[in-house]
Structures are given as structure tokens and as C-alpha cells.
PDB file of N, CA and C in Angstrom:
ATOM      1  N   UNK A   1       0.827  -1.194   0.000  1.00  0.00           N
ATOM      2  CA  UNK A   1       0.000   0.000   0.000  1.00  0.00           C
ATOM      3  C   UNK A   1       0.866   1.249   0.000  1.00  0.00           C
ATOM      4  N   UNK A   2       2.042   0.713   0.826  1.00  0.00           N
ATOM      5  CA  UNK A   2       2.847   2.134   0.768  1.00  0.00           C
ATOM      6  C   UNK A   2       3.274   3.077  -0.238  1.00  0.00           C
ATOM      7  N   UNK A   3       3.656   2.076  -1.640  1.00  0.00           N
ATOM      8  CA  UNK A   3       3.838   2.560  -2.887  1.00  0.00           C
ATOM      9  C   UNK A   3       2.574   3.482  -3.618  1.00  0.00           C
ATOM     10  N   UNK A   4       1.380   2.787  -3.238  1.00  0.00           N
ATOM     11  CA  UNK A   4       0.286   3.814  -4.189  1.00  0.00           C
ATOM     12  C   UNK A   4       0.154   5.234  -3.066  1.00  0.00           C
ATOM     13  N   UNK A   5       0.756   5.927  -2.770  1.00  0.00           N
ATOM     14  CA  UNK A   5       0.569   6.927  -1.581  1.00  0.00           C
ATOM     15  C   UNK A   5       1.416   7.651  -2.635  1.00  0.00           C
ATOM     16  N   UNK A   6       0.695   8.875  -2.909  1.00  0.00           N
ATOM     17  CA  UNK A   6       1.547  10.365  -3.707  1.00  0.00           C
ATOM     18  C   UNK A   6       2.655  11.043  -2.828  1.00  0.00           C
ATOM     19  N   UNK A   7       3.674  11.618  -3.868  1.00  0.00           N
ATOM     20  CA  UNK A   7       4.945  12.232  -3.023  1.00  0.00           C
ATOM     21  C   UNK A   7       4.473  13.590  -3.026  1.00  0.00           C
ATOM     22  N   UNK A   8       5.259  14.617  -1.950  1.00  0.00           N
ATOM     23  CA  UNK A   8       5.142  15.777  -2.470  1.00  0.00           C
ATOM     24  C   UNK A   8       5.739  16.140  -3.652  1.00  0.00           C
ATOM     25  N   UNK A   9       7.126  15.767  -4.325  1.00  0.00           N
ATOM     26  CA  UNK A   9       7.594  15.708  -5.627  1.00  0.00           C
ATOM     27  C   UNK A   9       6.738  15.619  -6.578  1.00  0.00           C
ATOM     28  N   UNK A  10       5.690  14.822  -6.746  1.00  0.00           N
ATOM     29  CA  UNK A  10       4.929  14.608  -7.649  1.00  0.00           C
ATOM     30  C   UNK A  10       4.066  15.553  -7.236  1.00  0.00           C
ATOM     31  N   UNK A  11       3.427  16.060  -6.666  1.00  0.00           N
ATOM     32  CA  UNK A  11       2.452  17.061  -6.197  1.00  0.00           C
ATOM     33  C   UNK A  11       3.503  18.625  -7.034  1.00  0.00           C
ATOM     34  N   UNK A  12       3.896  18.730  -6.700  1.00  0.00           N
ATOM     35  CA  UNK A  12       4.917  19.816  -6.861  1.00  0.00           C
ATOM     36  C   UNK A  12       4.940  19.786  -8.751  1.00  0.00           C
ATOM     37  N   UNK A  13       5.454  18.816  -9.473  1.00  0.00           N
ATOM     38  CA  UNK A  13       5.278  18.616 -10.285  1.00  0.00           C
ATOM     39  C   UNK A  13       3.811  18.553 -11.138  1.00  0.00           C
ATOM     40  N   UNK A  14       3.324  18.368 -10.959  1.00  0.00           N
ATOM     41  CA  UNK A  14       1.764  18.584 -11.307  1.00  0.00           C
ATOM     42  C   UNK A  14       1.254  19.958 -10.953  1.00  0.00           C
ATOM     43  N   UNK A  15       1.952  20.878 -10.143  1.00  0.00           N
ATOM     44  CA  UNK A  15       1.515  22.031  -9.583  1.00  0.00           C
ATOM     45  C   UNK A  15       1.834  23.303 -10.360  1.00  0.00           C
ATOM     46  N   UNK A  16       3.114  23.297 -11.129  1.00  0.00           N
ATOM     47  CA  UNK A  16       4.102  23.938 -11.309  1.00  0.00           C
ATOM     48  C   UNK A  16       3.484  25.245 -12.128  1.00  0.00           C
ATOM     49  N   UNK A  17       2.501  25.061 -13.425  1.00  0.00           N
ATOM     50  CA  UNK A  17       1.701  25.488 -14.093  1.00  0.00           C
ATOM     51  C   UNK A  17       0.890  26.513 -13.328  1.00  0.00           C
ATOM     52  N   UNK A  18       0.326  25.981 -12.531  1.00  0.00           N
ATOM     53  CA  UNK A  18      -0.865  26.383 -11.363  1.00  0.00           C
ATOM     54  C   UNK A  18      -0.281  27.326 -10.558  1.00  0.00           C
ATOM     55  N   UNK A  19       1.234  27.000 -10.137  1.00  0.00           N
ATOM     56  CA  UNK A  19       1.785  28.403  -9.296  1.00  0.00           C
ATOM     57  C   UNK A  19       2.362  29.356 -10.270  1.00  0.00           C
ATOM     58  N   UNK A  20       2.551  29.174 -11.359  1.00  0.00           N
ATOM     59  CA  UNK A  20       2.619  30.128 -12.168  1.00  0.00           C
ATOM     60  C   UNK A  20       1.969  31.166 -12.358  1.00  0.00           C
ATOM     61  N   UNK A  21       0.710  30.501 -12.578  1.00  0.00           N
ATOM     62  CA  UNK A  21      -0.741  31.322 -13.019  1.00  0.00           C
ATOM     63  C   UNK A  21      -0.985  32.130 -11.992  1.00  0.00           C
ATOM     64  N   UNK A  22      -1.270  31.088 -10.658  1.00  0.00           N
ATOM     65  CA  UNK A  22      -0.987  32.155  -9.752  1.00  0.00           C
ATOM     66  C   UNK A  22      -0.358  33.409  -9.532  1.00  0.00           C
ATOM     67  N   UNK A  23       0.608  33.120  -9.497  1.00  0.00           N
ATOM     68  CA  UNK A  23       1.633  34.382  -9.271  1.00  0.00           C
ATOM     69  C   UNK A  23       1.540  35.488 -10.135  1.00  0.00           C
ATOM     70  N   UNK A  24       1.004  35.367 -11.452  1.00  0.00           N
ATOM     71  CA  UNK A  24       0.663  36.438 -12.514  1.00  0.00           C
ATOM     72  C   UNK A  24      -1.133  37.295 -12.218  1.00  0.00           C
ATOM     73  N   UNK A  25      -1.728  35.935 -11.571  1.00  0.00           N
ATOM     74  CA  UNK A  25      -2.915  36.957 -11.095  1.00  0.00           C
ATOM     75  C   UNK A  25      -2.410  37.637  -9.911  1.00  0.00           C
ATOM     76  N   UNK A  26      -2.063  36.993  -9.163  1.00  0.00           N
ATOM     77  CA  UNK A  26      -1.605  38.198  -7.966  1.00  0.00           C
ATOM     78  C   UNK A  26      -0.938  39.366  -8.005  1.00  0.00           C
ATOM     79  N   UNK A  27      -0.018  39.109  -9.120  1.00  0.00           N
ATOM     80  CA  UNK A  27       0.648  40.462  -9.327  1.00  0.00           C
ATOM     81  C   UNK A  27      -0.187  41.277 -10.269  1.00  0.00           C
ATOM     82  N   UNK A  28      -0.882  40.501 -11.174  1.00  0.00           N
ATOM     83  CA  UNK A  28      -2.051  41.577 -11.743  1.00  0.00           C
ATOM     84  C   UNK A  28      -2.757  42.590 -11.038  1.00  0.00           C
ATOM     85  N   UNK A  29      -3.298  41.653 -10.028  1.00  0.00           N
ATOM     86  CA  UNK A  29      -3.704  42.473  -8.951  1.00  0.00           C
ATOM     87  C   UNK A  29      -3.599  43.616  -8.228  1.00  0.00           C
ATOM     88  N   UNK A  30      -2.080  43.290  -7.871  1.00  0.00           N
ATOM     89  CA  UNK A  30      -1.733  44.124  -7.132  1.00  0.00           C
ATOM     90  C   UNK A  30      -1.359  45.132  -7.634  1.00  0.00           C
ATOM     91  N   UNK A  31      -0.866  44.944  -9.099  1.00  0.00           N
ATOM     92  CA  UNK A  31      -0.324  45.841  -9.815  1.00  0.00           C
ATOM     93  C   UNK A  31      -1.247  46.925 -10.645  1.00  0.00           C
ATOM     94  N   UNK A  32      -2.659  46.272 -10.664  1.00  0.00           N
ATOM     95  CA  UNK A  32      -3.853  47.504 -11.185  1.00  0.00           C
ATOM     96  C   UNK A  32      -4.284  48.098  -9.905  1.00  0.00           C
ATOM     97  N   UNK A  33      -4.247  47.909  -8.620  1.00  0.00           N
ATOM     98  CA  UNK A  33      -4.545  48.517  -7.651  1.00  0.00           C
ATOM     99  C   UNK A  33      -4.144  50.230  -7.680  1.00  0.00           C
ATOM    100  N   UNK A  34      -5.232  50.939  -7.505  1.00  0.00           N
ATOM    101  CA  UNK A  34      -5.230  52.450  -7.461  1.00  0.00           C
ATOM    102  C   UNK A  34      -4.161  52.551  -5.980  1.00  0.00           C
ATOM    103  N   UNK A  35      -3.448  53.188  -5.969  1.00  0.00           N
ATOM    104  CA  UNK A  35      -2.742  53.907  -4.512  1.00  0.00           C
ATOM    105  C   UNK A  35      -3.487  54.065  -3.629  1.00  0.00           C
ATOM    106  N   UNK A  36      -3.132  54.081  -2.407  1.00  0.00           N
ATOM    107  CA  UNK A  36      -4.017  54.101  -0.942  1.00  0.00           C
ATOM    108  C   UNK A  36      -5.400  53.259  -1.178  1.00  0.00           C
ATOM    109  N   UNK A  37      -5.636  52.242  -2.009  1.00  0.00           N
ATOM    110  CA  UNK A  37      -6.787  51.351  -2.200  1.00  0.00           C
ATOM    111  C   UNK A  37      -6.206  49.728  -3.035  1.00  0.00           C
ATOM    112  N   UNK A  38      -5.200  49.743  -1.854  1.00  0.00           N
ATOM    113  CA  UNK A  38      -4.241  48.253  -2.654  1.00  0.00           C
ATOM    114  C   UNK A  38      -4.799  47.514  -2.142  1.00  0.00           C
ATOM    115  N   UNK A  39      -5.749  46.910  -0.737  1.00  0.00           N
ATOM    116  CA  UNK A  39      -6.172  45.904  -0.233  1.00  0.00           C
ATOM    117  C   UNK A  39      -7.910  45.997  -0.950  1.00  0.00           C
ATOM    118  N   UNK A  40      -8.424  47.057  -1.160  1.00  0.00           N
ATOM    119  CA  UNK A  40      -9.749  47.281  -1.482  1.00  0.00           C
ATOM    120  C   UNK A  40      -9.845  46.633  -2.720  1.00  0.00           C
ATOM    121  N   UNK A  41      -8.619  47.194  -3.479  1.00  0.00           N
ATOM    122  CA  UNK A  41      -8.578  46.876  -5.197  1.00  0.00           C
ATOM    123  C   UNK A  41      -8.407  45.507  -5.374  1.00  0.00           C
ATOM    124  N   UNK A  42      -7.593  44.857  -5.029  1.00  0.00           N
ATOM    125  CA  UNK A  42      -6.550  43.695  -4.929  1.00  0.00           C
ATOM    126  C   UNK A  42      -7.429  42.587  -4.111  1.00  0.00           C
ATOM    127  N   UNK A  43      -8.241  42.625  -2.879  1.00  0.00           N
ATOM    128  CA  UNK A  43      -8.357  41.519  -2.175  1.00  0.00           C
ATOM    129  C   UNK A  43      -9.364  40.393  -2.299  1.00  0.00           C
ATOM    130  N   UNK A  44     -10.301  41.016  -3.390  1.00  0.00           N
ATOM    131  CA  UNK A  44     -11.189  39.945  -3.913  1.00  0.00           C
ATOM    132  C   UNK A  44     -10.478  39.553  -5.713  1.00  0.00           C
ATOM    133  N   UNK A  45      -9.950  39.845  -6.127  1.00  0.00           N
ATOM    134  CA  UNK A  45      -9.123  39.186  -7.181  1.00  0.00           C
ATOM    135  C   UNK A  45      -8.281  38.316  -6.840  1.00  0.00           C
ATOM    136  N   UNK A  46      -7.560  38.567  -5.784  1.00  0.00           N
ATOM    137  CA  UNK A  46      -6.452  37.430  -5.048  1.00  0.00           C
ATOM    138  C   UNK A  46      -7.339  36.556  -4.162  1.00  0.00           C
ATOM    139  N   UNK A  47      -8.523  36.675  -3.723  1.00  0.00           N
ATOM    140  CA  UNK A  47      -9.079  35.712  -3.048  1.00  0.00           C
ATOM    141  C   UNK A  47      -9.800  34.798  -3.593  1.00  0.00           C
ATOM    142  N   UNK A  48     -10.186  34.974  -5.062  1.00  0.00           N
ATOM    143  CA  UNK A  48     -10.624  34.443  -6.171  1.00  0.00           C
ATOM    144  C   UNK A  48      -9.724  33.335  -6.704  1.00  0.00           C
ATOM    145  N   UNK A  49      -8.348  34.109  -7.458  1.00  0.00           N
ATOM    146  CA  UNK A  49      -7.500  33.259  -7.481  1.00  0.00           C
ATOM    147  C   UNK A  49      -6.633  32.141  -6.654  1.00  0.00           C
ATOM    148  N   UNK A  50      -7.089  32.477  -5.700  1.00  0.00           N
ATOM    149  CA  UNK A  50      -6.757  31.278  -4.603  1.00  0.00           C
ATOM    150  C   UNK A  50      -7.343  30.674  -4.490  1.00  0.00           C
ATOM    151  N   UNK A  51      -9.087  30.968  -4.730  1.00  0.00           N
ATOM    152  CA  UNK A  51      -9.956  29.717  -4.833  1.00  0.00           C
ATOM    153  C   UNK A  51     -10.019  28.793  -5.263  1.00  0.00           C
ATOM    154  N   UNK A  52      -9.967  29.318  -6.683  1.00  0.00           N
ATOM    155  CA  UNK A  52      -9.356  28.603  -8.183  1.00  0.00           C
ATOM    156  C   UNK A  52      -8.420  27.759  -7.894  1.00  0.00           C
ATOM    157  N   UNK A  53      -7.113  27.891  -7.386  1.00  0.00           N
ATOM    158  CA  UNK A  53      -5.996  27.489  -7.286  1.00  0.00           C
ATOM    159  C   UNK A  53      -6.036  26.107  -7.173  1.00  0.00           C
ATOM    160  N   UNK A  54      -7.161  26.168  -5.259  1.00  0.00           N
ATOM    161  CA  UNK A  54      -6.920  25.732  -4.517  1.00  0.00           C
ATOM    162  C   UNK A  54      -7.653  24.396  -4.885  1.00  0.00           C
ATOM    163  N   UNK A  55      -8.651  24.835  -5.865  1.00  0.00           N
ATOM    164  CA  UNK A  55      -9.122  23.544  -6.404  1.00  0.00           C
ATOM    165  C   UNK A  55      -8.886  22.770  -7.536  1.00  0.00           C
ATOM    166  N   UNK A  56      -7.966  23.626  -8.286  1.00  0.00           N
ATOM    167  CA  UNK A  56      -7.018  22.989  -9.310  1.00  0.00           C
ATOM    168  C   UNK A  56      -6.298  22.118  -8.346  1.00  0.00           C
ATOM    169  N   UNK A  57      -5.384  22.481  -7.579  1.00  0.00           N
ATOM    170  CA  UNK A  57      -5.006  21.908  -6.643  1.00  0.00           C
ATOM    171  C   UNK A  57      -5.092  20.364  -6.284  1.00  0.00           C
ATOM    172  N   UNK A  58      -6.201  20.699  -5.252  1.00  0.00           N
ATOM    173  CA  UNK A  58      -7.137  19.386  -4.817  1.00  0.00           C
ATOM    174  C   UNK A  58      -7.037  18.106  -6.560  1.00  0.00           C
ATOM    175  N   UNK A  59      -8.121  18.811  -7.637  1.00  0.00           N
ATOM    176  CA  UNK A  59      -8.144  18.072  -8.447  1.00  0.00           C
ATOM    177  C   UNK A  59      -6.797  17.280  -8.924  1.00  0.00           C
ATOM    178  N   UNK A  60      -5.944  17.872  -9.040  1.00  0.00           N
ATOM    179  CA  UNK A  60      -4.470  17.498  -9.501  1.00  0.00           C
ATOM    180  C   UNK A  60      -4.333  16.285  -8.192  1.00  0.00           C
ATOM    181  N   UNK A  61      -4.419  16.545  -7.345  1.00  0.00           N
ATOM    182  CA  UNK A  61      -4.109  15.216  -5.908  1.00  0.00           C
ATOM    183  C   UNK A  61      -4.950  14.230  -6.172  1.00  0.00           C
ATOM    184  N   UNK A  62      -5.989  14.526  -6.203  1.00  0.00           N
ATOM    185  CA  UNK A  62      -7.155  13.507  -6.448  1.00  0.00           C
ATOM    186  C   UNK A  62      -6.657  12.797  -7.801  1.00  0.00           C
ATOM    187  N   UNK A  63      -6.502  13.435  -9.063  1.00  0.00           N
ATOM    188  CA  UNK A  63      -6.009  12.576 -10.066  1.00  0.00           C
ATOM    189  C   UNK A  63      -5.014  11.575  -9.784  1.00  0.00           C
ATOM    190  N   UNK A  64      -3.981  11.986  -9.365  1.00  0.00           N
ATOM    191  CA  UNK A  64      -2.849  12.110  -9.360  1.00  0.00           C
ATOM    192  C   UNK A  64      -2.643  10.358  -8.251  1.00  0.00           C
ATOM    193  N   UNK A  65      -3.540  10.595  -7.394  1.00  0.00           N
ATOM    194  CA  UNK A  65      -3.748   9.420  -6.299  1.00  0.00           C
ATOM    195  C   UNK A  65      -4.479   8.417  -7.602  1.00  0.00           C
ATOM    196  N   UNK A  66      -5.274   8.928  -8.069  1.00  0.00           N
ATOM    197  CA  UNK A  66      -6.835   7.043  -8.953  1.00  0.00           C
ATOM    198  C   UNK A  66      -5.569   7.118  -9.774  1.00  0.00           C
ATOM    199  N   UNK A  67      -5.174   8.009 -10.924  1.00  0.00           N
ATOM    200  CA  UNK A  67      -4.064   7.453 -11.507  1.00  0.00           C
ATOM    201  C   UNK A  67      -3.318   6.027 -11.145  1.00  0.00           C
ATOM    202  N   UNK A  68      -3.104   6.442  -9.688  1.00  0.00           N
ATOM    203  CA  UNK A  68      -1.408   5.979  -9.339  1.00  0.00           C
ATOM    204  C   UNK A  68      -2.336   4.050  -9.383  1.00  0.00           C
ATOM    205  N   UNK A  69      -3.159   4.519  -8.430  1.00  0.00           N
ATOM    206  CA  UNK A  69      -4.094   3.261  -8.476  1.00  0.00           C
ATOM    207  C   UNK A  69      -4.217   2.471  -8.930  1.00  0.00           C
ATOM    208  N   UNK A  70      -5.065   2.982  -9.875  1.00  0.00           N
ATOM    209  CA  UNK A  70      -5.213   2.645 -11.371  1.00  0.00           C
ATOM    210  C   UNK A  70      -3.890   2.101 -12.466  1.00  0.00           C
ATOM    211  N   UNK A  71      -3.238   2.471 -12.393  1.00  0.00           N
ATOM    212  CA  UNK A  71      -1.883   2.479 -12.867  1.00  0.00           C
ATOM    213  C   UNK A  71      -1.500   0.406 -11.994  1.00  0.00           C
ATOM    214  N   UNK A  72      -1.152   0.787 -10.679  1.00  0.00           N
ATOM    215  CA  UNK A  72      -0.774  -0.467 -10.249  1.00  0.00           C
ATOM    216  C   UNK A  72      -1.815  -1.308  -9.761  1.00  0.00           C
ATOM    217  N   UNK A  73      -2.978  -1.052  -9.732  1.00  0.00           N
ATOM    218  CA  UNK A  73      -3.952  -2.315  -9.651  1.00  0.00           C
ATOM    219  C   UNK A  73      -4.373  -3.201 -11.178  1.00  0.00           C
ATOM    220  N   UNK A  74      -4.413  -2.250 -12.052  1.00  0.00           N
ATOM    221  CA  UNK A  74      -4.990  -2.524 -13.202  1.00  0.00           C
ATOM    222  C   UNK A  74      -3.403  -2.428 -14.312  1.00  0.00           C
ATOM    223  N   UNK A  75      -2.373  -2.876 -14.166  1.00  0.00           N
ATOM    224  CA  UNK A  75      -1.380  -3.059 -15.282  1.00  0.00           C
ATOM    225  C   UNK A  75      -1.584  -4.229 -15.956  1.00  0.00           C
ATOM    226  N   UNK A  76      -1.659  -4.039 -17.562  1.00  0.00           N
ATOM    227  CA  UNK A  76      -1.612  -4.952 -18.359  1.00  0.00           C
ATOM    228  C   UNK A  76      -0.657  -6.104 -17.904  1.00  0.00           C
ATOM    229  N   UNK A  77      -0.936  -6.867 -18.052  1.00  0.00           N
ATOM    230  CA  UNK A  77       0.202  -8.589 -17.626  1.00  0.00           C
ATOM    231  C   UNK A  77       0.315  -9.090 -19.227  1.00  0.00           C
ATOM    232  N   UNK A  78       1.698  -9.897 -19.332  1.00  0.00           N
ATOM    233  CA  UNK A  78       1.929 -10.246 -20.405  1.00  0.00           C
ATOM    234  C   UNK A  78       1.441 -11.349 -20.978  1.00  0.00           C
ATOM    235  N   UNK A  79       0.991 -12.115 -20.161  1.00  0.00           N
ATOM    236  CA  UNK A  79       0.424 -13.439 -20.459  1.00  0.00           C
ATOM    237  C   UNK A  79      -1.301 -12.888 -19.656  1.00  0.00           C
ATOM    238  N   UNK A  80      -2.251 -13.807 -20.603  1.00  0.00           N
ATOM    239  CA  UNK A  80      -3.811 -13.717 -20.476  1.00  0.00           C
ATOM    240  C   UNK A  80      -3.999 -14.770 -19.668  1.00  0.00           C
ATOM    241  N   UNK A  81      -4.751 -14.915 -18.672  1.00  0.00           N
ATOM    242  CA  UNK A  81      -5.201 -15.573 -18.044  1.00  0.00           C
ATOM    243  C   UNK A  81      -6.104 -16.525 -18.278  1.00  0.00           C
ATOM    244  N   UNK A  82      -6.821 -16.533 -19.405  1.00  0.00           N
ATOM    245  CA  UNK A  82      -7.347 -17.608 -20.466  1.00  0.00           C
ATOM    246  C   UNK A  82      -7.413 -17.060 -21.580  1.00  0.00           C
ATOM    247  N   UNK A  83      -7.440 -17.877 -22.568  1.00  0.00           N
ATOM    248  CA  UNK A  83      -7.891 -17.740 -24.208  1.00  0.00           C
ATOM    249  C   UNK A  83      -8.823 -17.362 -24.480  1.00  0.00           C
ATOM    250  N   UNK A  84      -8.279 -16.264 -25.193  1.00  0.00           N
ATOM    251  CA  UNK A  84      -9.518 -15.558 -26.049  1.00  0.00           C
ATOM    252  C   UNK A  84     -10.701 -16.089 -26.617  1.00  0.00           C
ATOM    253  N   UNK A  85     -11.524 -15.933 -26.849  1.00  0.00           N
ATOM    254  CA  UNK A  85     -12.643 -16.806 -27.327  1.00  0.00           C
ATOM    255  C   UNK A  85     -12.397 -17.019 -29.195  1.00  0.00           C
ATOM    256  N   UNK A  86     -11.658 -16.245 -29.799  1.00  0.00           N
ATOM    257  CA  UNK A  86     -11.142 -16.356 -30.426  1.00  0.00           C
ATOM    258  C   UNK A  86     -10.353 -17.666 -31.095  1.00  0.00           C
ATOM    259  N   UNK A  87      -9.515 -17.710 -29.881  1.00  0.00           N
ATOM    260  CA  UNK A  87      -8.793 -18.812 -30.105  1.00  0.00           C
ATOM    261  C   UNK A  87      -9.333 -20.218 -29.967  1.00  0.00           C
TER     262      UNK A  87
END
């Protein structure tokens, strides 16, 4: 069981995109913000994008886990376990 358990490496990797994006809305943000109205301007655009993020996020873990699953419960084997009806 220990093997189907996600790394943070792989989390990180699957993320990489996502903190990108991030980081360009936030600085969008912050960066159209009028003077003396940087938290007013800024704090529902950045709280948005964190929402977003956070559930890209999640989804990416969640894949990322049935994948792995999926992957080692269900691997093709080289030999069939009976004959095709075919045959």
C-alpha cells in the first residue's frame, strides 16, 4: 500500500503550471490597484484566485492518487489468463 501513496515531488510537479498562473494573477492584482486602495482593489481578485488554485489543486491530488491506483492495480500482464474466445 505504501507505494500507491503520492509524493510531495509529484504534487509539486503537477503544480508547477498552477503556481505560475498564480503568481501572474496576484501580481495583476496588485499591480492595477489604485494607490491608498491596494487591499480594497486587490483583495477579492487574489481571493478568487486562490480559490481557483486551490481547487485545481485538490483536483491534480485527487487525479494524481486514482491514476497511481489505477496504474498499479490494473497493469496490463503479459500473459492472459485464459484464451480468447477467439482462439
Amino acid at each position: 500500500m505504501e507505494d500507491k501513496k503520492i509524493t510531495p515531488q509529484e504534487l509539486k510537479a503537477a503544480w508547477l503550471k498552477d503556481i505560475d498562473h498564480l503568481a501572474e494573477q496576484v501580481a495583476a492584482a496588485m499591480n492595477s490597484a489604485q494607490p491608498g486602495r491596494i487591499i480594497n482593489d486587490s483583495e477579492e481578485p487574489v481571493r478568487d484566485a486562490s480559490a481557483e488554485f486551490r481547487q485545481r489543486l485538490y483536483q491534480k491530488a485527487i487525479d494524481l492518487l486514482r491514476d497511481k491506483h489505477l496504474q498499479e492495480d490494473f497493469s496490463p500482464s503479459e500473459e492472459r489468463a485464459e484464451p480468447s474466445v477467439e482462439e
